[in-house]
Protein backbone atom coordinates (compact mmCIF):
# COMPACT_ATOMS: atom_id res chain seq x y z
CA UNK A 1 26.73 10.31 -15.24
CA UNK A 2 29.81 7.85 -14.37
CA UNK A 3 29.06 8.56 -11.03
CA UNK A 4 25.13 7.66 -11.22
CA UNK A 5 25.60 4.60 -13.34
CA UNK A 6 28.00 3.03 -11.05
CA UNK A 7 25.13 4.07 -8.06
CA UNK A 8 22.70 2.36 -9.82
CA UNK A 9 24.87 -0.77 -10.42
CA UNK A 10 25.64 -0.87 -6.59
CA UNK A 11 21.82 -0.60 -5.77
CA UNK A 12 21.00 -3.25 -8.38
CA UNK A 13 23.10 -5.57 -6.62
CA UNK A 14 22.33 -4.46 -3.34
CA UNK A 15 18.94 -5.42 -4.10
CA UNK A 16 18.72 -8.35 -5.55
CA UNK A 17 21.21 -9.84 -2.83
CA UNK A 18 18.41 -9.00 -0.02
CA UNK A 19 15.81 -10.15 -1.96
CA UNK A 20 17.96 -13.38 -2.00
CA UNK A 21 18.53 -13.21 1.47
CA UNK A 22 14.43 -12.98 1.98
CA UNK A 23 12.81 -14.85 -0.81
CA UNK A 24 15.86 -17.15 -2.42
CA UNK A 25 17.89 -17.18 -5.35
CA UNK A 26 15.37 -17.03 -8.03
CA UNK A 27 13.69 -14.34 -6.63
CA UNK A 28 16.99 -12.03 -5.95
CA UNK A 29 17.76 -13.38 -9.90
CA UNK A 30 14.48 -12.11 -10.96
CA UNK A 31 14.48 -8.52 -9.37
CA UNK A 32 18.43 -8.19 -11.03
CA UNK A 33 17.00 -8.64 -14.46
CA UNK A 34 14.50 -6.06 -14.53
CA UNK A 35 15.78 -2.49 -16.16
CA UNK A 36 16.54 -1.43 -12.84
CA UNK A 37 20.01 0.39 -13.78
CA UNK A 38 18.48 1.14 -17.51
CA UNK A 39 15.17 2.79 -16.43
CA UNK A 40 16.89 5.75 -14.31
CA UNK A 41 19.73 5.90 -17.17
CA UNK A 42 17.25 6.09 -19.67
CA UNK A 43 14.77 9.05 -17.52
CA UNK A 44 17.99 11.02 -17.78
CA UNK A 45 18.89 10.85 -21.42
CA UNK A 46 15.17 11.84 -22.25
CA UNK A 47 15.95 15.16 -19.97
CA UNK A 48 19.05 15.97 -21.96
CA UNK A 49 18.33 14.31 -25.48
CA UNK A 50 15.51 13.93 -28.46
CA UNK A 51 13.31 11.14 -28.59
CA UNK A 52 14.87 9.94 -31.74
CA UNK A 53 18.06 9.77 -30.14
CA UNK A 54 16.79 7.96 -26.81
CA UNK A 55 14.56 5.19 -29.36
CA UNK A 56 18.33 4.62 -30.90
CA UNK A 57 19.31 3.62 -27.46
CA UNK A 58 16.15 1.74 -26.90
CA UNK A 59 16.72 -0.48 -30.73
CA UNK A 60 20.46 -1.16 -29.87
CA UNK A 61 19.70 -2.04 -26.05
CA UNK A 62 17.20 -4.85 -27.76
CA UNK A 63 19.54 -5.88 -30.54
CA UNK A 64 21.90 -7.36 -27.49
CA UNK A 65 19.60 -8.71 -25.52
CA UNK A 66 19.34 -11.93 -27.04
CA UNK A 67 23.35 -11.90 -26.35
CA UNK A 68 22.65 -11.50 -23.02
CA UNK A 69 20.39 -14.19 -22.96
CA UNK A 70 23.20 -16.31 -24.56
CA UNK A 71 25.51 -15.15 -21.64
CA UNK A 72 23.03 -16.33 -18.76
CA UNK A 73 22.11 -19.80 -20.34
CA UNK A 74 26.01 -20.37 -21.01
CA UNK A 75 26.70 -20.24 -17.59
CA UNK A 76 23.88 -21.74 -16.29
CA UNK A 77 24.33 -24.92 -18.58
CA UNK A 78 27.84 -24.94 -17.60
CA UNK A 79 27.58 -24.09 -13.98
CA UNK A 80 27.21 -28.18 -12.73
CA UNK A 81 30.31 -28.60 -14.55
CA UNK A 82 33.23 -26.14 -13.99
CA UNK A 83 34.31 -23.57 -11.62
CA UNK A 84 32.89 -19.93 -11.93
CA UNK A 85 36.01 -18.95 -13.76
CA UNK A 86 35.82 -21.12 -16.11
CA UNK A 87 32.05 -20.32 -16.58
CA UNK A 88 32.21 -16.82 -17.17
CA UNK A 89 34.58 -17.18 -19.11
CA UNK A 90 32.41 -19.43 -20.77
CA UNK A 91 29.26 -16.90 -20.82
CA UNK A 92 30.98 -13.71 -21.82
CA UNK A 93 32.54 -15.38 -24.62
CA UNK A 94 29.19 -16.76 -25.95
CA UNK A 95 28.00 -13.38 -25.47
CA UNK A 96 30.53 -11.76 -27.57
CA UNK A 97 30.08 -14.28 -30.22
CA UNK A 98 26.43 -13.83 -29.97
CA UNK A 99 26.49 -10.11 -30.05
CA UNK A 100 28.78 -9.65 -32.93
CA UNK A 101 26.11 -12.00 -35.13
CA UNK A 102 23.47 -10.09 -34.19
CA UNK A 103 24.97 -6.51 -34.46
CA UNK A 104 26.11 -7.52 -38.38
CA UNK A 105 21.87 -8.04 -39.08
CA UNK A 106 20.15 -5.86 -40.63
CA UNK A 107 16.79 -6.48 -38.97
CA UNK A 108 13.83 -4.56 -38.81
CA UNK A 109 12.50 -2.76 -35.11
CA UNK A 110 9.55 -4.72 -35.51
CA UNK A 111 11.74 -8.20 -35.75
CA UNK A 112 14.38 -6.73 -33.06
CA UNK A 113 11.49 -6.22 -30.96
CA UNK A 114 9.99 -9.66 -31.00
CA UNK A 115 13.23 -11.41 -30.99
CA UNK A 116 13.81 -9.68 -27.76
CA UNK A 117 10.79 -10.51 -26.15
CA UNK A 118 11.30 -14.27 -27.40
CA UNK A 119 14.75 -14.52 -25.98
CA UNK A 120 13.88 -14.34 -22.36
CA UNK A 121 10.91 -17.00 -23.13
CA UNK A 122 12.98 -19.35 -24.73
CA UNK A 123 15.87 -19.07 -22.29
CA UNK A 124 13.54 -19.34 -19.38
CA UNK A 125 12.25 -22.70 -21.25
CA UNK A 126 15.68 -24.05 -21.01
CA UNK A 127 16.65 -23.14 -17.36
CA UNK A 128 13.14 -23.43 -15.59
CA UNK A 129 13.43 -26.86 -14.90
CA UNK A 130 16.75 -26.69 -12.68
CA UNK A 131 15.47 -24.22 -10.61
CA UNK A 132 15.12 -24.83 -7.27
CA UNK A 133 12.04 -24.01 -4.44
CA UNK A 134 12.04 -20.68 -3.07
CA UNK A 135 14.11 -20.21 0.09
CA UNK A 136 15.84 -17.40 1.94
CA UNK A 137 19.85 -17.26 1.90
CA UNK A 138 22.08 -16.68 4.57
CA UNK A 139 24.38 -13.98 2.68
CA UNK A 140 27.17 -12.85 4.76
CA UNK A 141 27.64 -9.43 5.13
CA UNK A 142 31.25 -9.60 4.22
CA UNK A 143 29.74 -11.22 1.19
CA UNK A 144 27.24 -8.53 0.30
CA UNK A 145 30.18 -5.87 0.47
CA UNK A 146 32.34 -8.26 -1.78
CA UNK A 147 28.98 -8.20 -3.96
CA UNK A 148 29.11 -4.72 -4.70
CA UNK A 149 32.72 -3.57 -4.84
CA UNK A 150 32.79 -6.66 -7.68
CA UNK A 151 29.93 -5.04 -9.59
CA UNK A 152 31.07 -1.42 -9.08
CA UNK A 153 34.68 -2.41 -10.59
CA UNK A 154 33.65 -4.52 -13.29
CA UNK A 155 31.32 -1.45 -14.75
CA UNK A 156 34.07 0.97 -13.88
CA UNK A 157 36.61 -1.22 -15.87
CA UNK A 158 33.60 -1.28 -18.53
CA UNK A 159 32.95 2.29 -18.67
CA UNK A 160 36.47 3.05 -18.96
CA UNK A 161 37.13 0.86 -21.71
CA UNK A 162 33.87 1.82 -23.46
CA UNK A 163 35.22 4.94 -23.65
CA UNK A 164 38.83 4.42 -25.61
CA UNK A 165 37.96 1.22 -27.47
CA UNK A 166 36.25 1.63 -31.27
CA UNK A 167 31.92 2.41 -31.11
CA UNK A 168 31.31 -1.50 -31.77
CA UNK A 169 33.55 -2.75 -29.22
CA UNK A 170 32.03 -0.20 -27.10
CA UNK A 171 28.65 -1.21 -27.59
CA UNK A 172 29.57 -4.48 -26.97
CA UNK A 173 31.04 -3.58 -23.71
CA UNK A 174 27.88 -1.45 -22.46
CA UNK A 175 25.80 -4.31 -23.08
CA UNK A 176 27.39 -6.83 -20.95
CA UNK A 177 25.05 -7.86 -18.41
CA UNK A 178 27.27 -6.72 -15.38
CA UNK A 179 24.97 -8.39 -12.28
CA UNK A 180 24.49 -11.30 -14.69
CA UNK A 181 28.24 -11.91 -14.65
CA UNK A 182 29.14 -11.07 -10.54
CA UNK A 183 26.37 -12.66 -8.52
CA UNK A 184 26.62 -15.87 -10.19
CA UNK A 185 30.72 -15.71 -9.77
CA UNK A 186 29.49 -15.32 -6.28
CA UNK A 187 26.53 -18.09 -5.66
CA UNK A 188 28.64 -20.92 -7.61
CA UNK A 189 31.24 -21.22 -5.63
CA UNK A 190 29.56 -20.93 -2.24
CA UNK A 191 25.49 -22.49 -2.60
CA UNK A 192 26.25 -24.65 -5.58
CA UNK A 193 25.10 -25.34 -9.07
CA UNK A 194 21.57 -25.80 -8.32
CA UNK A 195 21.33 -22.11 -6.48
CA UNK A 196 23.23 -20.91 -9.53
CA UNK A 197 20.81 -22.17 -12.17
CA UNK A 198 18.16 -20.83 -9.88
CA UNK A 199 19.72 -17.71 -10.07
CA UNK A 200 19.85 -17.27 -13.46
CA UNK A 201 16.40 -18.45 -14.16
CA UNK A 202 15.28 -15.74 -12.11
CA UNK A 203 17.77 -13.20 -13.96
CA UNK A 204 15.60 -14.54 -17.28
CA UNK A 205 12.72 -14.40 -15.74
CA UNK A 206 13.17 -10.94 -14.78
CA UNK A 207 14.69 -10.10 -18.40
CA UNK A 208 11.10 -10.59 -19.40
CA UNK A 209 10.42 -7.07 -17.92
CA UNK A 210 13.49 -5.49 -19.56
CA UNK A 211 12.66 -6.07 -22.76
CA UNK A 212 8.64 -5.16 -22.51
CA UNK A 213 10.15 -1.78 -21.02
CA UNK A 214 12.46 -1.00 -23.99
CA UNK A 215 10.34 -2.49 -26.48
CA UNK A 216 7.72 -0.32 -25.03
CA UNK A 217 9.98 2.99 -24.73
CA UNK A 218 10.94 2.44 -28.49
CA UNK A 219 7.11 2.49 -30.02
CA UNK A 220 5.66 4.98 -27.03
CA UNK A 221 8.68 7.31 -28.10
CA UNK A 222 7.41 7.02 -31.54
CA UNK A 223 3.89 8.71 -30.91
CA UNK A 224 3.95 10.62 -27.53
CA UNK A 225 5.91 12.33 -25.58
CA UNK A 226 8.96 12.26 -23.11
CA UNK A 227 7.20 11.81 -19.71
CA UNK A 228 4.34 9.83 -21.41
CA UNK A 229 6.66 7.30 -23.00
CA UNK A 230 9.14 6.91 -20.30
CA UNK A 231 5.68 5.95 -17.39
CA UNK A 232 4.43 3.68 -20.17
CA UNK A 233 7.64 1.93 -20.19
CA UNK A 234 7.74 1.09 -17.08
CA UNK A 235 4.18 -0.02 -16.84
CA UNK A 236 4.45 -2.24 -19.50
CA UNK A 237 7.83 -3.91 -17.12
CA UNK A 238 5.75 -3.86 -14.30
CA UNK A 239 3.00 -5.85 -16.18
CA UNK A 240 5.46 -8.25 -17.95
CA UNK A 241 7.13 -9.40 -15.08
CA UNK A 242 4.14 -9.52 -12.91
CA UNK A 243 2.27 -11.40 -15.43
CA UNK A 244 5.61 -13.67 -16.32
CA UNK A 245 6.15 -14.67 -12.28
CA UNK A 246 2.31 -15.66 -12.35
CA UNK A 247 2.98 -17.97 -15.45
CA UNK A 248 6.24 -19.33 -13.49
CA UNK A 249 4.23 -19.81 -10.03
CA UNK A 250 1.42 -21.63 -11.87
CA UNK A 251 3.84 -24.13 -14.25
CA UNK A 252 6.05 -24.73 -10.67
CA UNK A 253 2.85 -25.94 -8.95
CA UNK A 254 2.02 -28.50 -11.67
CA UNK A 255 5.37 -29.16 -11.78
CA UNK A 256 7.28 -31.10 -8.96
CA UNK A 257 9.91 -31.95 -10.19
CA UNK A 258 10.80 -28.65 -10.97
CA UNK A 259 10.78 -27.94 -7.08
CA UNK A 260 13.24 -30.83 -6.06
CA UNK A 261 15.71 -30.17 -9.45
C-alpha cells in the first residue's frame, strides 16, 4: 500500500504539471485537486474492508477538507507577499489550526457533507478573481523531476510519521494536501504570485470534484453496494467538476478583469 500511495502521489503530480505545461496553471491546479490519489486508495480499501469501515474514511476525509481549503487560500492570500517558505509555512499552519477546530465538532454527516461541498465554493469566491488567462508553461524537465521527488518525500515523511505519532496527529498528517503544498513551493518562486494564485484557484476549483466524490461514496455506501458506490462516486466528481469549470468559463467571460488580474 506504501508503495501504491506514493505511485499515485507521483502520477498526481506528474499530471497536473503537463496539464500546466499544455493548458496553464489553473488548469494543471484544477486536475491536482480532483480525488485522483483518493479514488484508487479508496477502490482498494472497498476490496479488503466493509462498507461501514470505508464510509468512516469517506466522513473523516470530509471533516478536513475545509482545512485544506484553509491551507490553499493561506497561501494564495499570502503568496504576493512572502517567499514560498514563508507561505507554507503560513498554509500548513492555518491548516493545522483549522483541522484541530473542526476535528473537536461534533457535527452531523449531513452538515460535514455540506460544509464540504461549501468550502471549495467559498474558497474559489475568494481566489477567482486573481487568476490569470489560460496559458501553457514552459516547465523544465529538471523541474518536473524536482516536482515529483518533492511530492514523493513529503508523503513518505508523512506516511512515516502517520504511522508512530498518536491517531489525531495522524489524521492530521494524512490529510495534508501534499500537491497543494509542493507545486505551489515550486510555481512561486519561478512564474510569480499571479501563476501561484492561479494555481491554487484551479486546486479549489478542482476540490469541487473531491468532495462530490466522497460525499457521494459516503451516502451510495449507505444503500448499495461496493462496485455500485465506488462508479457512482466518481460520476458524481466527474459531473461536479465538469459542471464547476463550465460555471468558471462562463463568470471569466463576463469577467475581464478577472483575465488581466
Amino acid at each position: 500500500m506504501l508503495v501504491l500511495k506514493l505511485a499515485l502521489v507521483a502520477f498526481s503530480v506528474l499530471l497536473s504539471t503537463l496539464a500546466a505545461r499544455r493548458f496553464g496553471h489553473r488548469v494543471g491546479g484544477a486536475v491536482a485537486g480532483m480525488p485522483m490519489i483518493a479514488a484508487p486508495i479508496i477502490a482498494i480499501l472497498l476490496l479488503d474492508h466493509d462498507a461501514g469501515q470505508v464510509r468512516a474514511v469517506a466522513l473523516a476525509t470530509l471533516v478536513c477538507l475545509p482545512a485544506a481549503i484553509v491551507h490553499i487560500v493561506s497561501f494564495a492570500a499570502s503568496a504576493g507577499r512572502w517567499s514560498a517558505p514563508v507561505c507554507v509555512s503560513l498554509a500548513l499552519l492555518a491548516y493545522l489550526a483549522a483541522s484541530l477546530v473542526l476535528t473537536q465538532l461534533s457535527l452531523s454527516p449531513t452538515l460535514v457533507g455540506a460544509l464540504a461541498l461549501a468550502a471549495p465554493a467559498t474558497g474559489l469566491w475568494f481566489a477567482a478573481h486573481h487568476a490569470g488567462p489560460a496559458a501553457p508553461v514552459a516547465v523544465p524537465r529538471v523541474e518536473l523531476v524536482l516536482r515529483v521527488a518533492a511530492a514523493v518525500a513529503m508523503a513518505a515523511a508523512v506516511i512515516a510519521g502517520a504511522d508512530v505519532l498518536p491517531p489525531v496527529v495522524s489524521g492530521l498528517l494524512l490529510a495534508v494536501p501534499i500537491t497543494g503544498t509542493v507545486l505551489p513551493c515550486f510555481t512561486l518562486p519561478r512564474y510569480g504570485a499571479a501563476a501561484t494564485r492561479s494555481l491554487m484557484a484551479g486546486f479549489l476549483q478542482g476540490l469541487h470534484g473531491f468532495a462530490a466524490f466522497f460525499i457521494a461514496l459516503y451516502w451510495a455506501l449507505g444503500t448499495f453496494g461496493a462496485l455500485a458506490a465506488f462508479l457512482m462516486a466518481l460520476a458524481a466528481a466527474v459531473v461536479t467538476a465538469a459542471s464547476v469549470q463550465a460555471v468558471v468559463r462562463w463568470w471569466m467571460r463576463r469577467s475581464p478583469a478577472a483575465d488581466t488580474a
